[in-house]
PDB file of N, CA and C in Angstrom:
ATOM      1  N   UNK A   1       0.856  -1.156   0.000  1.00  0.00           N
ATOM      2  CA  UNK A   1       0.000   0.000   0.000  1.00  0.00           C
ATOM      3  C   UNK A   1       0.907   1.226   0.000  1.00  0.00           C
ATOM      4  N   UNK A   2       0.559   2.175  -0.776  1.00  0.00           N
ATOM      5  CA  UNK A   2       1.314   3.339  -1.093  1.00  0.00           C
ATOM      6  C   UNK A   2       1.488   3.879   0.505  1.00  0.00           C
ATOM      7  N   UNK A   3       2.694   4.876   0.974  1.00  0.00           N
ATOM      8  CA  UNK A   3       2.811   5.318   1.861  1.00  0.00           C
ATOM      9  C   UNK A   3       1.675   6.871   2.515  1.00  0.00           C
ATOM     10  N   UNK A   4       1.218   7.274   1.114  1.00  0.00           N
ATOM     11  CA  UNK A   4       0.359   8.188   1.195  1.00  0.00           C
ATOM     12  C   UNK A   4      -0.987   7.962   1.461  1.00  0.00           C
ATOM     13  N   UNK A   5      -1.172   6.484   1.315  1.00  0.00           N
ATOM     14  CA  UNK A   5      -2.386   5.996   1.479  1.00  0.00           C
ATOM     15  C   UNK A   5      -2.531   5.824   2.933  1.00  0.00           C
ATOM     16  N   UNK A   6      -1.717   5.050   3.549  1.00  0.00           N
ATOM     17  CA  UNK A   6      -1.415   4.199   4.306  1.00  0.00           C
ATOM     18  C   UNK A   6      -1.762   5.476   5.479  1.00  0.00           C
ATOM     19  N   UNK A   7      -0.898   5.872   5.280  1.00  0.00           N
ATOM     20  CA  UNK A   7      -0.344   7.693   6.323  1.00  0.00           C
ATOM     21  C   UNK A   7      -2.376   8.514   6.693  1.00  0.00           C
ATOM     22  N   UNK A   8      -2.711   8.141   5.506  1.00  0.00           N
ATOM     23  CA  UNK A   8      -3.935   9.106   5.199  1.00  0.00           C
ATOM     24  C   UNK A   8      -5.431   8.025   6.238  1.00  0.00           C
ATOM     25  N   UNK A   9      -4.959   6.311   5.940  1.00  0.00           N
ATOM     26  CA  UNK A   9      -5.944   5.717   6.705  1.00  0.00           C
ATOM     27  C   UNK A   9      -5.338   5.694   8.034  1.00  0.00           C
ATOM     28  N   UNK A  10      -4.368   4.964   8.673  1.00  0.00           N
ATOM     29  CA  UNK A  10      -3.840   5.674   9.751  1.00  0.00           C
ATOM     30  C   UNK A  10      -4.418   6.839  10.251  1.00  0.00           C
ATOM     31  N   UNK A  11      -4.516   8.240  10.093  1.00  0.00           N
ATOM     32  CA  UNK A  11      -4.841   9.496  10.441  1.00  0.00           C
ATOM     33  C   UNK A  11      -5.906   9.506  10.803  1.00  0.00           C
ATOM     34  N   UNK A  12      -6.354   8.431   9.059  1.00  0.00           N
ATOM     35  CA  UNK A  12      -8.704   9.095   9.751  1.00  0.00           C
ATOM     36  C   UNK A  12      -9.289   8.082  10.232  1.00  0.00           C
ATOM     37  N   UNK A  13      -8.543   6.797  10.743  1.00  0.00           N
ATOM     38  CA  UNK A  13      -8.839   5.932  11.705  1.00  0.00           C
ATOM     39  C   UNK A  13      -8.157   5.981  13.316  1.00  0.00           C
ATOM     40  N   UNK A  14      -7.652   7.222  13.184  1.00  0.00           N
ATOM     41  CA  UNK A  14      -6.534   7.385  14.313  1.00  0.00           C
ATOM     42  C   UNK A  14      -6.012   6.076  15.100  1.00  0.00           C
ATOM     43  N   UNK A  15      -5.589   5.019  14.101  1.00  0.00           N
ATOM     44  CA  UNK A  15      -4.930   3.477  14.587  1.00  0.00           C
ATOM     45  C   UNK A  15      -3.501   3.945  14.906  1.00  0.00           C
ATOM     46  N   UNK A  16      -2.872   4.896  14.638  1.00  0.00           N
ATOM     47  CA  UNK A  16      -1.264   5.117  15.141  1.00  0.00           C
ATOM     48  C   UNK A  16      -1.536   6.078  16.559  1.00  0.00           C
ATOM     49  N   UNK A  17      -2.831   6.010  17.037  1.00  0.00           N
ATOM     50  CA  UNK A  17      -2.880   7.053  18.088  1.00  0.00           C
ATOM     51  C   UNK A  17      -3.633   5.992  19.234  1.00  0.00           C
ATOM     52  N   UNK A  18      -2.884   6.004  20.605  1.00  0.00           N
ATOM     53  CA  UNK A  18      -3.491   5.005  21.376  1.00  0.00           C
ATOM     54  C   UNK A  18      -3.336   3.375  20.839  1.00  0.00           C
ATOM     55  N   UNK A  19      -3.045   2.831  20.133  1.00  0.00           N
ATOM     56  CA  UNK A  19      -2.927   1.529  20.010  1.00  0.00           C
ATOM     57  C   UNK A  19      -1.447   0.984  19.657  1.00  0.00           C
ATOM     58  N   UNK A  20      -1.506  -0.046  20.436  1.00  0.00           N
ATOM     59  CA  UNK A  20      -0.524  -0.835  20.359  1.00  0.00           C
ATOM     60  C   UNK A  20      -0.394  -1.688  19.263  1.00  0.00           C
ATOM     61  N   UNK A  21      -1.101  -1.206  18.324  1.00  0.00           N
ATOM     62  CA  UNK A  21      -0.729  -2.676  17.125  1.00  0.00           C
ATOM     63  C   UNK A  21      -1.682  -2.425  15.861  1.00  0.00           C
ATOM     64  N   UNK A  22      -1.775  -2.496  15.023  1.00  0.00           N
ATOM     65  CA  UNK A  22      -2.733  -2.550  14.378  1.00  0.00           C
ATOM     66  C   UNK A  22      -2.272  -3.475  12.912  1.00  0.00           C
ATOM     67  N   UNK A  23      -3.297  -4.475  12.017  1.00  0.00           N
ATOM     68  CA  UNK A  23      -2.816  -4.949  10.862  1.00  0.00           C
ATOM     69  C   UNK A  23      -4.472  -3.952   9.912  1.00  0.00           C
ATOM     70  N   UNK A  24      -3.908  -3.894   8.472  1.00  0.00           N
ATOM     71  CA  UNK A  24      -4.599  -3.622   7.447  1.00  0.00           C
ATOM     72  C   UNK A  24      -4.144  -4.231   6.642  1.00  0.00           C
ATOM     73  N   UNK A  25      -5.319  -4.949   5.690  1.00  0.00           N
ATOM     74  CA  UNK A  25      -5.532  -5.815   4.983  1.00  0.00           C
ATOM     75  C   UNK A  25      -6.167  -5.433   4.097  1.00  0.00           C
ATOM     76  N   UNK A  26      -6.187  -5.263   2.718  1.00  0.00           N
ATOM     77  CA  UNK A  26      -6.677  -4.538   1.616  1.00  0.00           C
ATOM     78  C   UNK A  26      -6.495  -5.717   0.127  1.00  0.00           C
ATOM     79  N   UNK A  27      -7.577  -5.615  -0.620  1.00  0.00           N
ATOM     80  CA  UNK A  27      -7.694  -6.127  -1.446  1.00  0.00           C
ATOM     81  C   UNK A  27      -8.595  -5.036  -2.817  1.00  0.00           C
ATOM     82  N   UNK A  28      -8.014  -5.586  -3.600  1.00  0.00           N
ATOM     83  CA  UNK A  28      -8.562  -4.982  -4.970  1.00  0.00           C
ATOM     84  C   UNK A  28     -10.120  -5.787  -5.829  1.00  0.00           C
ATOM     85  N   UNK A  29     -10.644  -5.365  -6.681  1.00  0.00           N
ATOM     86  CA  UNK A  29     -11.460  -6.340  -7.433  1.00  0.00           C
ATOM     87  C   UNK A  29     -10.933  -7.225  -7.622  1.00  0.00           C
ATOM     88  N   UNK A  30     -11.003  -8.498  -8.136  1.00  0.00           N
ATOM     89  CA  UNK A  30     -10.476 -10.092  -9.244  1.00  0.00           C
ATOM     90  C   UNK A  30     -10.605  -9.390 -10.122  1.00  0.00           C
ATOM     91  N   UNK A  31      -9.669  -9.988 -11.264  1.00  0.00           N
ATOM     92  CA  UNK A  31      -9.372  -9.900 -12.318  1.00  0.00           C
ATOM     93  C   UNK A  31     -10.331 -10.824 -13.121  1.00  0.00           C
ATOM     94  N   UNK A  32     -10.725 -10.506 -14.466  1.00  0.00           N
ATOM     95  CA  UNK A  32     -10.986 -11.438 -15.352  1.00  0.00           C
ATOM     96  C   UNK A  32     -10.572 -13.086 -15.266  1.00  0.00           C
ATOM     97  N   UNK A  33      -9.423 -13.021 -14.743  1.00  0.00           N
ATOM     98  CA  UNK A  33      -8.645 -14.020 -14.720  1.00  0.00           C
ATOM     99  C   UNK A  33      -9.397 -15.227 -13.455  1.00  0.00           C
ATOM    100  N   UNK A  34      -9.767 -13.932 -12.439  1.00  0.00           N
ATOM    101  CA  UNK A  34      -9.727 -14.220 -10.429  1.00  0.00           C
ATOM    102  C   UNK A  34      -8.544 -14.196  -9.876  1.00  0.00           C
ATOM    103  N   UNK A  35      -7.836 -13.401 -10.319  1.00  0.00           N
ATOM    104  CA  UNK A  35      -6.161 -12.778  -9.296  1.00  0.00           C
ATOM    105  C   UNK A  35      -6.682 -11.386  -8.680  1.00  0.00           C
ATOM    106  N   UNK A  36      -6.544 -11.280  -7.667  1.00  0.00           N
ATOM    107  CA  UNK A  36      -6.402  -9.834  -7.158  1.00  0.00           C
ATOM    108  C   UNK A  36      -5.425  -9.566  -6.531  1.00  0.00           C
ATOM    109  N   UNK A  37      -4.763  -8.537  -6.183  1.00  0.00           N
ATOM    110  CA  UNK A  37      -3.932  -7.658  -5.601  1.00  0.00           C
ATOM    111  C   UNK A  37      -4.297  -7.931  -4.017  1.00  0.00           C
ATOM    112  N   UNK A  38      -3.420  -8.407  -3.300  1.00  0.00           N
ATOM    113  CA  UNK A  38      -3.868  -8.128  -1.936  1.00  0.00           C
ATOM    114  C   UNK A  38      -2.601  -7.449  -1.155  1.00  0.00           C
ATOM    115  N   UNK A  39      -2.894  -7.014  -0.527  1.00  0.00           N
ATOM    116  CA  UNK A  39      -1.949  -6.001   0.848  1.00  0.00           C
ATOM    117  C   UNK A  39      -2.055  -6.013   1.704  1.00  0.00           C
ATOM    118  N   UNK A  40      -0.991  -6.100   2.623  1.00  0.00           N
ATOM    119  CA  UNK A  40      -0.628  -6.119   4.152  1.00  0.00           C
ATOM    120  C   UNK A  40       0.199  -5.262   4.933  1.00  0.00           C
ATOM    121  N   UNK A  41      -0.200  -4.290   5.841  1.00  0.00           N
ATOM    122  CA  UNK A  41       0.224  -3.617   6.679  1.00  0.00           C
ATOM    123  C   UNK A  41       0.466  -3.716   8.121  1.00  0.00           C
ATOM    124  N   UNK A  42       1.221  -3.652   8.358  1.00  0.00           N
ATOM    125  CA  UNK A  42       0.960  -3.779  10.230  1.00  0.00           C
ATOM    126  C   UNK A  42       1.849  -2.374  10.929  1.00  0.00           C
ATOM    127  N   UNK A  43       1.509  -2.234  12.545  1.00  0.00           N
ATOM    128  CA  UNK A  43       2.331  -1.388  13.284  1.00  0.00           C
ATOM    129  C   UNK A  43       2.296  -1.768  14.355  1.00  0.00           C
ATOM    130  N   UNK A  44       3.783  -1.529  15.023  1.00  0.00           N
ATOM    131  CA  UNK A  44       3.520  -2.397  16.296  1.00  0.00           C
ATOM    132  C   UNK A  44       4.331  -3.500  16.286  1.00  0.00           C
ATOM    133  N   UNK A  45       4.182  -4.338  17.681  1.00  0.00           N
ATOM    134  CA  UNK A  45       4.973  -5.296  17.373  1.00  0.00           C
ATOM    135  C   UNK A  45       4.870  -7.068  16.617  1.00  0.00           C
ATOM    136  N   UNK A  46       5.379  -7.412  16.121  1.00  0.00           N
ATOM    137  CA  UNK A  46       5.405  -8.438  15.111  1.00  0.00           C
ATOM    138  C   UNK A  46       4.489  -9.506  15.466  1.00  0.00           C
ATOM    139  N   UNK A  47       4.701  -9.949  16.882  1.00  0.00           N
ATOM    140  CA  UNK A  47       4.207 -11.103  17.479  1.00  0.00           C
ATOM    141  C   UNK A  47       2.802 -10.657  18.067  1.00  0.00           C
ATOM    142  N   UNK A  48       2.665  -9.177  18.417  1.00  0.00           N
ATOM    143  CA  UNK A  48       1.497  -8.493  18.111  1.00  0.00           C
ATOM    144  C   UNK A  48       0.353  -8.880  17.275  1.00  0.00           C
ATOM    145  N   UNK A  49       1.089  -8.518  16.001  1.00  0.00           N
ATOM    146  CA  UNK A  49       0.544  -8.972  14.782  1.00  0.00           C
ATOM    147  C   UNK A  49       0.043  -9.977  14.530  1.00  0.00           C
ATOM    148  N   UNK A  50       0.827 -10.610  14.299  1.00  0.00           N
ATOM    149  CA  UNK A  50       0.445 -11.916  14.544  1.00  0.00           C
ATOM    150  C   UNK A  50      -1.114 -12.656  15.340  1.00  0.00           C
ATOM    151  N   UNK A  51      -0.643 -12.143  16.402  1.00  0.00           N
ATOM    152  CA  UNK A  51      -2.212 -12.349  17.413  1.00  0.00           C
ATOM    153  C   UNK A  51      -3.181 -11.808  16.814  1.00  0.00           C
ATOM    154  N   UNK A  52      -2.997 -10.988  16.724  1.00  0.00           N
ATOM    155  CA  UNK A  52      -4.012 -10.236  15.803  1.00  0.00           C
ATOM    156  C   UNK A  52      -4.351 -10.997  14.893  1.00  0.00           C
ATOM    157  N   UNK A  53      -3.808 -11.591  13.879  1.00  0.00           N
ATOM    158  CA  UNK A  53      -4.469 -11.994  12.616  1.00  0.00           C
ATOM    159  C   UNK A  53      -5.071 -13.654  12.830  1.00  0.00           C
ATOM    160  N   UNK A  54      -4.438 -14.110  14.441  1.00  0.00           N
ATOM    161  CA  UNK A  54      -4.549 -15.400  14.794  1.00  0.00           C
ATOM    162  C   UNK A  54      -6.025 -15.253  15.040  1.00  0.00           C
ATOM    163  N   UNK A  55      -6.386 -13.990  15.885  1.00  0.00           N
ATOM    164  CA  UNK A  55      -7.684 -14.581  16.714  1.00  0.00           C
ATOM    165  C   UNK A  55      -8.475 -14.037  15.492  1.00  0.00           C
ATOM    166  N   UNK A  56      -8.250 -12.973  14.596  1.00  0.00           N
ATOM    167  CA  UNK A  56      -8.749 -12.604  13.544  1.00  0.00           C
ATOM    168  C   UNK A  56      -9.480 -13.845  12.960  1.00  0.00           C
ATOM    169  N   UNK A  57      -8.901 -14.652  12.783  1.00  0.00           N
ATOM    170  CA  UNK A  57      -9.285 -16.042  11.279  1.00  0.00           C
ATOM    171  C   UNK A  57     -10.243 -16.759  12.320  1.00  0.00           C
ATOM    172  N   UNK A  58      -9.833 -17.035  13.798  1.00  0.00           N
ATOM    173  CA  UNK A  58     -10.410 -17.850  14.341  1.00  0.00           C
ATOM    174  C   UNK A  58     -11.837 -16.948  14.661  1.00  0.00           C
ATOM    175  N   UNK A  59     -12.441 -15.296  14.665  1.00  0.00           N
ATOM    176  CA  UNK A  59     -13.482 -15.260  14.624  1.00  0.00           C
ATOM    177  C   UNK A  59     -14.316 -15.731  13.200  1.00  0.00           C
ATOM    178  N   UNK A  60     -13.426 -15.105  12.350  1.00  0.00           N
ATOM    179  CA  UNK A  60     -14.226 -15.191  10.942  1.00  0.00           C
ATOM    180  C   UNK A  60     -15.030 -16.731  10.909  1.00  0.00           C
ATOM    181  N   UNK A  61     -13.911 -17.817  10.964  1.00  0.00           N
ATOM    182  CA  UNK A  61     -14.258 -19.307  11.505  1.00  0.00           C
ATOM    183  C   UNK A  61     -15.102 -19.330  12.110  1.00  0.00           C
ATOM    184  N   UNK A  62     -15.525 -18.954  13.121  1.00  0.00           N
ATOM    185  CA  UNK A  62     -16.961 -19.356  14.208  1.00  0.00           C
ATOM    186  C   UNK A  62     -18.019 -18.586  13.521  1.00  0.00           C
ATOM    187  N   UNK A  63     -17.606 -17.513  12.916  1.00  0.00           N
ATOM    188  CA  UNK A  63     -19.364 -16.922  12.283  1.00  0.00           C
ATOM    189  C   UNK A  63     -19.289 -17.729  10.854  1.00  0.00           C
ATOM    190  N   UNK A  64     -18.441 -18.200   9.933  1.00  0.00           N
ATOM    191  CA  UNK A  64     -18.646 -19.029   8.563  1.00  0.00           C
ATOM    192  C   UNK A  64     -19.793 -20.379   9.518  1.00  0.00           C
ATOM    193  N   UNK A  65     -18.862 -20.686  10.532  1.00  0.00           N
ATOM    194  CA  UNK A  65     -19.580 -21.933  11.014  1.00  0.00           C
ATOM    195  C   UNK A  65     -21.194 -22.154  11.833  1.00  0.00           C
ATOM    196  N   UNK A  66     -21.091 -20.686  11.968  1.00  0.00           N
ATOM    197  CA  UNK A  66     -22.521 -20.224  12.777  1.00  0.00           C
ATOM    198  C   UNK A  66     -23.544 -19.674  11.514  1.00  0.00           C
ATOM    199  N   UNK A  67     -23.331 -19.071  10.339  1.00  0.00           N
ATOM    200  CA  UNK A  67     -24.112 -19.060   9.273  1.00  0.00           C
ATOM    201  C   UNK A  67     -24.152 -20.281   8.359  1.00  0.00           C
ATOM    202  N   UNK A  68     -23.294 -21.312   8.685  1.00  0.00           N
ATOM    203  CA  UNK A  68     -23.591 -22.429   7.803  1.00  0.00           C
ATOM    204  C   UNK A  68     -24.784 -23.485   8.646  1.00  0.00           C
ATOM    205  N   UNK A  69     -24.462 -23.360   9.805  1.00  0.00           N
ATOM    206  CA  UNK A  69     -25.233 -24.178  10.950  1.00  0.00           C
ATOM    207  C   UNK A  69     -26.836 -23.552  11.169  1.00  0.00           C
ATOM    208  N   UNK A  70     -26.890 -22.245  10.857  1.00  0.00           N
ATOM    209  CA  UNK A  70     -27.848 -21.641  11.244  1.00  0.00           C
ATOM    210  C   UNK A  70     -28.616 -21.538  10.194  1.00  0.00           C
TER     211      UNK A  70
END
């Protein structure tokens, strides 16, 4: 992600202010093909991150599994 971008969501999400960590995750349309562009940002610390994207998948997981069940 461009640095101007990045700088500009940062700001008007104020995620570099008060938080210890933050990841952004950005994706484009698919292509004709079904390739898209995807992007990854983080701030903070690594293993931070990490957690973050750990418990991240494991919510997405319980609601895929709670709208398939439901």
């Amino acid at each position: 992600m461009k640095h101007k971008r990045r700088k500009h969501i940062s700001d008007t999400l104020t995620l570099s202010k008060n938080r210890a960590c933050y990841v952004l995750i950005s994706c484009g349309e698919p292509s004709a093909d079904g390739n898209m562009d995807v992007e990854m940002t983080y701030e903070g610390d690594l293993s931070l991150a990490s957690y973050l994207l750990q418990g991240a998948q494991t919510f997405i997981d319980e609601k895929q599994d709670q709208e398939n069940c439901g």
